[in-house]
C-alpha atoms as a PDB file:
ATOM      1  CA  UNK A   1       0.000   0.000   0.000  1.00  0.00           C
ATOM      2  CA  UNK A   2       0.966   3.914  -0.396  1.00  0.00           C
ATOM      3  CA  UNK A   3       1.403   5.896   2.501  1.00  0.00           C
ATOM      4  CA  UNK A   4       0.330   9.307   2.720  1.00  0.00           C
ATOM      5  CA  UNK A   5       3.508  11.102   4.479  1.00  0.00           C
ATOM      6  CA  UNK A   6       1.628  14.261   4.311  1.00  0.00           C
ATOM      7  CA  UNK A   7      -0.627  13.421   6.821  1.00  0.00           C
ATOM      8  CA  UNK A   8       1.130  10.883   8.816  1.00  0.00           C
ATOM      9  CA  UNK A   9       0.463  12.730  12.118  1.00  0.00           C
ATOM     10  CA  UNK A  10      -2.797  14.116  11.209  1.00  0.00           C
ATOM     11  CA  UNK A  11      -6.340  12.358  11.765  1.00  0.00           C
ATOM     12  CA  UNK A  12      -8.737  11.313   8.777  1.00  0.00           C
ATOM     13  CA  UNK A  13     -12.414  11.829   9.427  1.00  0.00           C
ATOM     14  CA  UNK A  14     -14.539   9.181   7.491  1.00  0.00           C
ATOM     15  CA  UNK A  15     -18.354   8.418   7.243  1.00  0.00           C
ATOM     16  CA  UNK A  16     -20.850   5.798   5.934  1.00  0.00           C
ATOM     17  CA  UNK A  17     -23.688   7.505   4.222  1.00  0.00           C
ATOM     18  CA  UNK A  18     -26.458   4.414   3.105  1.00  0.00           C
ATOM     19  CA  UNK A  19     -28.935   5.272   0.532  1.00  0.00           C
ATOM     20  CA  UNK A  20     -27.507   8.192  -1.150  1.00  0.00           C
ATOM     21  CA  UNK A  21     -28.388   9.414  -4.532  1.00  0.00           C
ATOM     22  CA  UNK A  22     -26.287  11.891  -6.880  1.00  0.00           C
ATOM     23  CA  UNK A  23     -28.557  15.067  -7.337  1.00  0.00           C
ATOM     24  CA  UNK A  24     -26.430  16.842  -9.535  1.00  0.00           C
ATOM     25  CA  UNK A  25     -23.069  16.350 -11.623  1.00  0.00           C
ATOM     26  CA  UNK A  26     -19.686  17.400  -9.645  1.00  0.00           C
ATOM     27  CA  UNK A  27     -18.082  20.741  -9.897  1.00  0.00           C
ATOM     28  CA  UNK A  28     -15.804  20.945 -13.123  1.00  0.00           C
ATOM     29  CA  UNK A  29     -12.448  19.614 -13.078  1.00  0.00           C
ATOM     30  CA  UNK A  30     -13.393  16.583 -10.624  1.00  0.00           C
ATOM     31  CA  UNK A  31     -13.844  13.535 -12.095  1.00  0.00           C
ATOM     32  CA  UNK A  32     -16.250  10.993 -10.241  1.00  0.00           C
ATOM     33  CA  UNK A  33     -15.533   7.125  -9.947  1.00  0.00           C
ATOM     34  CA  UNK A  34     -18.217   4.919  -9.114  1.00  0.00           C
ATOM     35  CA  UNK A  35     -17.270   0.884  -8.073  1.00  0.00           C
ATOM     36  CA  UNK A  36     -19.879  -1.663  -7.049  1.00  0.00           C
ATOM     37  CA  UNK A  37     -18.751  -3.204  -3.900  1.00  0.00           C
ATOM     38  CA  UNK A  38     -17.045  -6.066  -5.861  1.00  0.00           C
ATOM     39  CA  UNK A  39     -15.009  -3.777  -7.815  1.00  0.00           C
ATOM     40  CA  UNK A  40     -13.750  -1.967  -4.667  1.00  0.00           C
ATOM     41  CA  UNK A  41     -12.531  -4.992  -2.719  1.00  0.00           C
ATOM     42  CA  UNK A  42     -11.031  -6.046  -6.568  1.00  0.00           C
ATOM     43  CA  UNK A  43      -9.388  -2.553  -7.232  1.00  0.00           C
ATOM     44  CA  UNK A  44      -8.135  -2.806  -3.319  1.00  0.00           C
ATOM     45  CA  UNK A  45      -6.417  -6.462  -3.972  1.00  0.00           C
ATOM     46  CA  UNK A  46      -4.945  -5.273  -7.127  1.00  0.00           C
ATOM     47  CA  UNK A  47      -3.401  -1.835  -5.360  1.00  0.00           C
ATOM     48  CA  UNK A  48      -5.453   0.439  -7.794  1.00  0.00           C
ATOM     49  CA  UNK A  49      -7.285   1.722  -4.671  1.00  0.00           C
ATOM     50  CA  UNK A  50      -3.877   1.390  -2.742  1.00  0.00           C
ATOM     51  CA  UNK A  51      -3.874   4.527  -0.328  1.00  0.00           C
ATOM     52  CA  UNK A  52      -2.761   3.229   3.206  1.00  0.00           C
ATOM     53  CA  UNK A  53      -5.841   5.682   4.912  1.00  0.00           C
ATOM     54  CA  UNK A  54      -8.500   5.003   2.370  1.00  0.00           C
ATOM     55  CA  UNK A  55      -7.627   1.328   3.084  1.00  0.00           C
ATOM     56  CA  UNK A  56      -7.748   1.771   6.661  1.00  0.00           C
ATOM     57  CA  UNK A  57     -11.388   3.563   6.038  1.00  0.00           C
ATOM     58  CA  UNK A  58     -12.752   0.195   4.275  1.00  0.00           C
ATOM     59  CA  UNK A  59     -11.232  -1.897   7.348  1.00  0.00           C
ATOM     60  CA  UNK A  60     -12.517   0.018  10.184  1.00  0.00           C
ATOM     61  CA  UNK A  61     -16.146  -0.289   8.289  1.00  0.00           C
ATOM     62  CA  UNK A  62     -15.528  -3.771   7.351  1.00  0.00           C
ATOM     63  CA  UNK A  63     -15.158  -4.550  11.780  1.00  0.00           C
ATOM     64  CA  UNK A  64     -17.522  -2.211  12.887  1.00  0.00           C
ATOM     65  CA  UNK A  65     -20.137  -4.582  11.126  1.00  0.00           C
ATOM     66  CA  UNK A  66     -20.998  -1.734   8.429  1.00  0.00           C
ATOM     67  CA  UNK A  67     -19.508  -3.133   5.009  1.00  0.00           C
ATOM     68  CA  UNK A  68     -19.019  -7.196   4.031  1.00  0.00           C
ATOM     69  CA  UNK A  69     -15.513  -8.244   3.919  1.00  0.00           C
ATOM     70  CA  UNK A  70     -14.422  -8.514   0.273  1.00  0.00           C
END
């Protein structure tokens, strides 16, 4: 995995939001990427989703009982 020295000593602040729905397109010059859950846990294995804290996101929602283990 990639570490993010840039925020080694800082804290990251994540969420799980059920249900959601896209209202409107994102703000120009972002580009949004949509995975099913399969595709996650398959871009994850394969280090295309490969940060060390996004990672760490999925696990801690993966063993608080919020997301299937992939």
């Amino acid at each position: 995995m990639a570490v993010d020295t840039g925020r080694l000593n800082n804290s990251i602040w994540a969420c799980v939001a059920a249900g959601v729905r896209r209202v409107q397109g994102p703000e120009r010059g972002i580009e949004v990427v949509q995975w099913s859950i399969d595709e996650l846990w398959r871009a994850t294995r394969a280090g295309e989703f490969g940060l060390s804290l996004h990672v760490a996101v999925l696990m801690r929602a993966v063993l608080a009982g919020k997301l299937a283990a992939g």
